[in-house]
N, C-alpha and C. Protein backbone atom coordinates (compact mmCIF):
# COMPACT_ATOMS: atom_id res chain seq x y z
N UNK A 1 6.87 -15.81 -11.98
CA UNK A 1 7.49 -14.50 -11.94
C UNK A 1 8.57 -14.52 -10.85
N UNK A 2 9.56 -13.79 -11.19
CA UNK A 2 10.79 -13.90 -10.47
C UNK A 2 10.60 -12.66 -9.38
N UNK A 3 11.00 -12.85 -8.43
CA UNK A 3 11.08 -11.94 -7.29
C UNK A 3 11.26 -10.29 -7.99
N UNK A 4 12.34 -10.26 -8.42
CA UNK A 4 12.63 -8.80 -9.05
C UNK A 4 11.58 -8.36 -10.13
N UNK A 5 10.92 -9.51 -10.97
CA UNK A 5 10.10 -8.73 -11.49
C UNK A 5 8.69 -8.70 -11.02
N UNK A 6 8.34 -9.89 -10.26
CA UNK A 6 7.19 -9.73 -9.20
C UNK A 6 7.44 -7.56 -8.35
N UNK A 7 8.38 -7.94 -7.91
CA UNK A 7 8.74 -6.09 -7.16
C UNK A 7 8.23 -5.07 -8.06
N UNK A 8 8.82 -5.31 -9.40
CA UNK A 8 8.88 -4.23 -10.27
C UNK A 8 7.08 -4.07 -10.65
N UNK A 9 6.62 -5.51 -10.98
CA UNK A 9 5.05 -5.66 -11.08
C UNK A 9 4.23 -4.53 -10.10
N UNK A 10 4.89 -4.75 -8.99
CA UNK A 10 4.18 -4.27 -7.64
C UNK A 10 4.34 -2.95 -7.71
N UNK A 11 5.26 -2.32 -8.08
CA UNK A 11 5.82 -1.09 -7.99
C UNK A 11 5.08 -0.17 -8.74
N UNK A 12 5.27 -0.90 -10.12
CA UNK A 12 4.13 -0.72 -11.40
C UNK A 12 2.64 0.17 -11.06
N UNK A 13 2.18 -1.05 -10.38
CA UNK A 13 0.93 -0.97 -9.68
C UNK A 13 0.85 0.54 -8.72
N UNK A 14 1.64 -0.05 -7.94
CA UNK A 14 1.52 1.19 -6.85
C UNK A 14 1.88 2.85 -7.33
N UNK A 15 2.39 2.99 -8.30
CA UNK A 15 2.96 4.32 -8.68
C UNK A 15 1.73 4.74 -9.31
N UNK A 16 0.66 4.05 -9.73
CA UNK A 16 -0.96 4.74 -10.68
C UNK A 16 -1.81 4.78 -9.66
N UNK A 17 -1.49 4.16 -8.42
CA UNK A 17 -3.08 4.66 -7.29
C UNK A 17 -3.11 5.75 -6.72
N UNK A 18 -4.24 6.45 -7.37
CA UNK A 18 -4.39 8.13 -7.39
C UNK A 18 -4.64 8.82 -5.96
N UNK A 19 -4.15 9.48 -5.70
CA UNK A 19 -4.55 10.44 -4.59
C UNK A 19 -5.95 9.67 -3.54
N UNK A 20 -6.16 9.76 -2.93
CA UNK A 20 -7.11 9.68 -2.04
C UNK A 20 -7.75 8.41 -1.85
N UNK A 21 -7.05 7.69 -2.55
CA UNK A 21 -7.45 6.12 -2.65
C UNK A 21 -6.48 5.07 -2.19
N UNK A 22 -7.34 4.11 -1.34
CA UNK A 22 -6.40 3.15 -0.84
C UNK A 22 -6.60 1.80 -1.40
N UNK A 23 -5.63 1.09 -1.96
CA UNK A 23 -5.50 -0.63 -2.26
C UNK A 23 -5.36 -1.49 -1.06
N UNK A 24 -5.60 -2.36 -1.18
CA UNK A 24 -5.21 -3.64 0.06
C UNK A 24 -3.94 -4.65 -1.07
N UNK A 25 -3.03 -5.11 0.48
CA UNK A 25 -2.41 -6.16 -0.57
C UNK A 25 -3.21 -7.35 -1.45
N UNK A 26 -3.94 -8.21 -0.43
CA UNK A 26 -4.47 -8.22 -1.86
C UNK A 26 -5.36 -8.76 -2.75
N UNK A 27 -5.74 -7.50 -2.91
CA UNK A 27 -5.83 -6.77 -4.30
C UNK A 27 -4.98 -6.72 -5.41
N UNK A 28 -3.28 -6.08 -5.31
CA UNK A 28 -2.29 -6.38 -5.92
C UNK A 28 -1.95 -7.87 -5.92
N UNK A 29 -2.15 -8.20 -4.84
CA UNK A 29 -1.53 -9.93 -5.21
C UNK A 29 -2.67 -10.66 -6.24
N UNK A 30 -4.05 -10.11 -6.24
CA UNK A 30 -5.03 -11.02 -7.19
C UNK A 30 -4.68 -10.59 -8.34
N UNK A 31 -4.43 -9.86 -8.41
CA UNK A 31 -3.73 -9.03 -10.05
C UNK A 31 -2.40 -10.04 -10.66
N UNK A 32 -1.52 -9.88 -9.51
CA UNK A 32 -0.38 -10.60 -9.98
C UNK A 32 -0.17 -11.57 -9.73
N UNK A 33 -1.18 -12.72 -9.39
CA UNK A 33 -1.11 -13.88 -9.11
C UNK A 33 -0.27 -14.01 -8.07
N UNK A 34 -0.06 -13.57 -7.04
CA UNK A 34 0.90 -13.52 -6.08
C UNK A 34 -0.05 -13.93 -4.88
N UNK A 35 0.77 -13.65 -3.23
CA UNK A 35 -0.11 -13.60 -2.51
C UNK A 35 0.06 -12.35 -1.50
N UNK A 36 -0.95 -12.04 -0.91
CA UNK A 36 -0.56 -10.40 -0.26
C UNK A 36 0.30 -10.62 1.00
N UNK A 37 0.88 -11.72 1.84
CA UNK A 37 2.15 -11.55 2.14
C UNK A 37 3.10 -11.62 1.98
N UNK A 38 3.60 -11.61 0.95
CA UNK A 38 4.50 -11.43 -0.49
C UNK A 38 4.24 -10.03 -0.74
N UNK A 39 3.43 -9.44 -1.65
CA UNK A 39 2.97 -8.34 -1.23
C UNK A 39 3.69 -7.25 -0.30
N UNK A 40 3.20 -7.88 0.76
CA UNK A 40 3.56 -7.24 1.54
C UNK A 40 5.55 -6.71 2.32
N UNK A 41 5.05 -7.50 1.94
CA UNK A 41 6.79 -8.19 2.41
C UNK A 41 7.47 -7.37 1.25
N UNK A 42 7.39 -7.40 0.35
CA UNK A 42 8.35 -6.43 -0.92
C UNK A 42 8.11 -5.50 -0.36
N UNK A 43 7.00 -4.78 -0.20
CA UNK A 43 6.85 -3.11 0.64
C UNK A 43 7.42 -2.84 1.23
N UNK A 44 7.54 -4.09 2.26
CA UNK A 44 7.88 -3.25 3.60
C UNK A 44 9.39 -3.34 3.65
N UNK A 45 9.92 -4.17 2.63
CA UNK A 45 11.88 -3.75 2.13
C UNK A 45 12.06 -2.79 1.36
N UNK A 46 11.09 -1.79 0.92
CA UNK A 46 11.46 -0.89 -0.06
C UNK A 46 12.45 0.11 0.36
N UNK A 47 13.58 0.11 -0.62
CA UNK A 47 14.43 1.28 0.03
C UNK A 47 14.00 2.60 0.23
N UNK A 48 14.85 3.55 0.73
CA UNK A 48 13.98 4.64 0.93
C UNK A 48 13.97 5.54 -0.46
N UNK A 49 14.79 5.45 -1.00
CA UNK A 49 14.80 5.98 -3.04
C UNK A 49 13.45 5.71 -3.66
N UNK A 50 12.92 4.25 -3.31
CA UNK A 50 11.91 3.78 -3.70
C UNK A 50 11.05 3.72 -3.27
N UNK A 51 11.14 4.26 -1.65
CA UNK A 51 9.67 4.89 -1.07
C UNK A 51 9.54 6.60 -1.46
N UNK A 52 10.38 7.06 -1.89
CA UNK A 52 10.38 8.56 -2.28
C UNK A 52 9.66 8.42 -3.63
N UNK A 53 9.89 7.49 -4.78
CA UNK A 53 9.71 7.62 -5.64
C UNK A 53 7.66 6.62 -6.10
N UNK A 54 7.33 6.24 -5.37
CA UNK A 54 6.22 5.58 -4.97
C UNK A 54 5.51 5.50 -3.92
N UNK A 55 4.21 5.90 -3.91
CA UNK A 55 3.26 6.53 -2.81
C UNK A 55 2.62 4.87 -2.19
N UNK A 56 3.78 4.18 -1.54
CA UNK A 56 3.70 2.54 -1.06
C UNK A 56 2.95 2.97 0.01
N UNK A 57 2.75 4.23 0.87
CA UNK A 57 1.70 4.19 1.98
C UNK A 57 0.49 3.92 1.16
N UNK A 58 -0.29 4.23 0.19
CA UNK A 58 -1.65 3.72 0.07
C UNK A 58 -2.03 2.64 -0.09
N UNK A 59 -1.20 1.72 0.20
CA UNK A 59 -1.23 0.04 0.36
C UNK A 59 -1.66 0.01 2.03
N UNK A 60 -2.80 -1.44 2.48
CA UNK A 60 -2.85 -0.84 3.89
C UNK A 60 -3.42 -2.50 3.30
N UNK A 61 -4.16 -3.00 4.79
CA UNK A 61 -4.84 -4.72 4.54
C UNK A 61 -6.71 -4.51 4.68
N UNK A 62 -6.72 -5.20 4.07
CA UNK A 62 -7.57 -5.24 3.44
C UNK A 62 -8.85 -4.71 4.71
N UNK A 63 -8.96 -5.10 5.56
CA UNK A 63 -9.66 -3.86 6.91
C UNK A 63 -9.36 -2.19 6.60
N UNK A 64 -8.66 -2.34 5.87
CA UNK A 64 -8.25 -0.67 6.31
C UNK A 64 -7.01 -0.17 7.17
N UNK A 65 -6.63 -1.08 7.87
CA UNK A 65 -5.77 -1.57 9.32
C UNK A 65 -4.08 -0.94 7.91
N UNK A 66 -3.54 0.04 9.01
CA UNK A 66 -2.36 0.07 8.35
C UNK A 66 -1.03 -0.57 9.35
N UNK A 67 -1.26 -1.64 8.28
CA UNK A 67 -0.57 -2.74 9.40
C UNK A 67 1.39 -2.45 9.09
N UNK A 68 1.84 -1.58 8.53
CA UNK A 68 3.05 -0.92 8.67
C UNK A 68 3.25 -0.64 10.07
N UNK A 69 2.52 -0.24 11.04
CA UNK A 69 2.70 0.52 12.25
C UNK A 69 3.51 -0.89 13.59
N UNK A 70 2.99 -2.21 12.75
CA UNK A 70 3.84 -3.06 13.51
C UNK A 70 5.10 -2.97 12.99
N UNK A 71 5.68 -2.48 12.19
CA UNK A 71 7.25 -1.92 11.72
C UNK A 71 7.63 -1.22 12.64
N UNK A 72 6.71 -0.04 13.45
CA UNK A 72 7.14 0.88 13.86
C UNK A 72 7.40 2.10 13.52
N UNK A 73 8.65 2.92 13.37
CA UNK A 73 8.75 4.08 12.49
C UNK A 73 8.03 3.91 11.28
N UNK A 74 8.31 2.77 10.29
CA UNK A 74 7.69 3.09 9.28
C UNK A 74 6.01 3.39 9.12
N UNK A 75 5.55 2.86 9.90
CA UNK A 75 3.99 2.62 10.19
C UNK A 75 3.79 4.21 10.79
N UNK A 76 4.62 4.81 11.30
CA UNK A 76 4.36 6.40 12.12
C UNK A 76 4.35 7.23 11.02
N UNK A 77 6.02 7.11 10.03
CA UNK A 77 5.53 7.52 8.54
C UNK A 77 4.67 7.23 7.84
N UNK A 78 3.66 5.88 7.76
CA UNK A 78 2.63 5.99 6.96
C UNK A 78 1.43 6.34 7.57
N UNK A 79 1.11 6.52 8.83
CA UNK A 79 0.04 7.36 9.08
C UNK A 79 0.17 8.99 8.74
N UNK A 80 1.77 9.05 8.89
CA UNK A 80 1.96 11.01 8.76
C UNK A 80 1.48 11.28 7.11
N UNK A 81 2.03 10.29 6.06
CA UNK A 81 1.77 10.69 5.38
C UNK A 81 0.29 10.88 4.83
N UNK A 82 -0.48 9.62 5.55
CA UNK A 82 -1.74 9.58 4.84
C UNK A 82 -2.69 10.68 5.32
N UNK A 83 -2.32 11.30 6.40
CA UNK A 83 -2.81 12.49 7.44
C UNK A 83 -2.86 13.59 6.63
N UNK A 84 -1.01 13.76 6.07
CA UNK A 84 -1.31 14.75 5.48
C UNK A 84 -1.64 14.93 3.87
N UNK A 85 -2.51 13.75 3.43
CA UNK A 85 -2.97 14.06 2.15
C UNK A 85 -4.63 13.68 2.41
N UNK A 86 -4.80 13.92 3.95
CA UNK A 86 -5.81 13.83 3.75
C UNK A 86 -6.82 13.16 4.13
N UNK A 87 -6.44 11.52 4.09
CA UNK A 87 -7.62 10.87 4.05
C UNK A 87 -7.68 10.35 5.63
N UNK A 88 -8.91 9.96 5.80
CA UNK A 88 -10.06 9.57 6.98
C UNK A 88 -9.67 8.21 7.34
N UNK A 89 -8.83 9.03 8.48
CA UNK A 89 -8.40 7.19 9.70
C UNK A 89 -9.39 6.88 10.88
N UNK A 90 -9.58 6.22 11.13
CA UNK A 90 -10.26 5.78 12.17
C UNK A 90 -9.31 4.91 13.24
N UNK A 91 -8.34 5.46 14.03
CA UNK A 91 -7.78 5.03 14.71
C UNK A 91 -6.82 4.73 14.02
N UNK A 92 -6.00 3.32 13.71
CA UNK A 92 -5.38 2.89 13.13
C UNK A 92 -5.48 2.43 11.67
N UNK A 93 -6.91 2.53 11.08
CA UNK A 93 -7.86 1.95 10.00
C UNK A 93 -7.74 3.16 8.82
N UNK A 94 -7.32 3.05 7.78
CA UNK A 94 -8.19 4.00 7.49
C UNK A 94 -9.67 3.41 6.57
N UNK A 95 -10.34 4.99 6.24
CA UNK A 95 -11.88 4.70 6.02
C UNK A 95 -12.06 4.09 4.69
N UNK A 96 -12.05 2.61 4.37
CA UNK A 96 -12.16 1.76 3.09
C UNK A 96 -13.38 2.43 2.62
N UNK A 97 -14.25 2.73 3.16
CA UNK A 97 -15.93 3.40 2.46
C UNK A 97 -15.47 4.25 1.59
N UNK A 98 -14.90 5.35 2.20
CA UNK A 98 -14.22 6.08 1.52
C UNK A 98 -13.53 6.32 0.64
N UNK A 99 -11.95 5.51 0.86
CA UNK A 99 -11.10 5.37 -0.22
C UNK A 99 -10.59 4.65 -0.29
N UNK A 100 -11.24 2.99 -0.31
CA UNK A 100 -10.86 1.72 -0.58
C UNK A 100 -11.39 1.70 -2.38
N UNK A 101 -10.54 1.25 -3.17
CA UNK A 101 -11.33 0.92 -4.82
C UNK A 101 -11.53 -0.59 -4.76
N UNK A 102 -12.69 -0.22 -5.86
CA UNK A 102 -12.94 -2.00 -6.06
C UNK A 102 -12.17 -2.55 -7.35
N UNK A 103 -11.36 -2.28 -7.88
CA UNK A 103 -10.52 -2.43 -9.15
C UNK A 103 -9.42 -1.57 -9.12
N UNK A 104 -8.13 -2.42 -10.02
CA UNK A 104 -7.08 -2.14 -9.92
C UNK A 104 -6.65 -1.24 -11.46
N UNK A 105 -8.40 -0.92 -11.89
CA UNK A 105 -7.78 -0.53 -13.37
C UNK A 105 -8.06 1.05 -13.37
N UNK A 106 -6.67 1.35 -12.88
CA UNK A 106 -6.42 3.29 -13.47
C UNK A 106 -5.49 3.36 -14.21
């Protein structure tokens, strides 16, 4: 799979994980035969059109750890957002018990 459509794969993915639930990279990378710093790495270039248009904060590593926050701003935006929809951080973590899934099929 070619980079652009590996992205688009990813994108795919990320636009069906419902409200209150969090993925790890990966998770998406076992799906797409990829690996989750790859994964990751497409995320964290997403323009901002394409962070408006895809809820890429409910991607976090596989701890729970929303490891965006070593970005910086972006990591401050993905705690704001996950705050305000809701779900249960534990410091920097959020709560996988909670709203980690064990399958990628919604």
């Amino acid at each position: 799979m070619t980079h652009p459509q590996l992205k688009i794969a990813i994108l795919e993915l990320v636009v069906k994980i419902p409200p209150q639930k969090i993925v790890y990279f990966g998770q998406i990378a076992q799906y797409l035969n990829s690996n989750p710093r790859t994964v990751g790495w497409i995320l964290s270039g997403l323009t901002q059109d394409e962070c408006d248009a895809v809820p890429w904060y409910r991607v976090v590593a596989k701890s729970g750890f929303i490891s965006s926050l070593k970005l910086g701003f972006k990591g401050q935006v993905q705690r704001e957002k996950l705050t305000k929809e809701g779900y249960t951080l534990n410091g920097d973590f959020v709560d996988m018990e909670v709203h980690g899934v064990d399958s990628l099929e919604f």
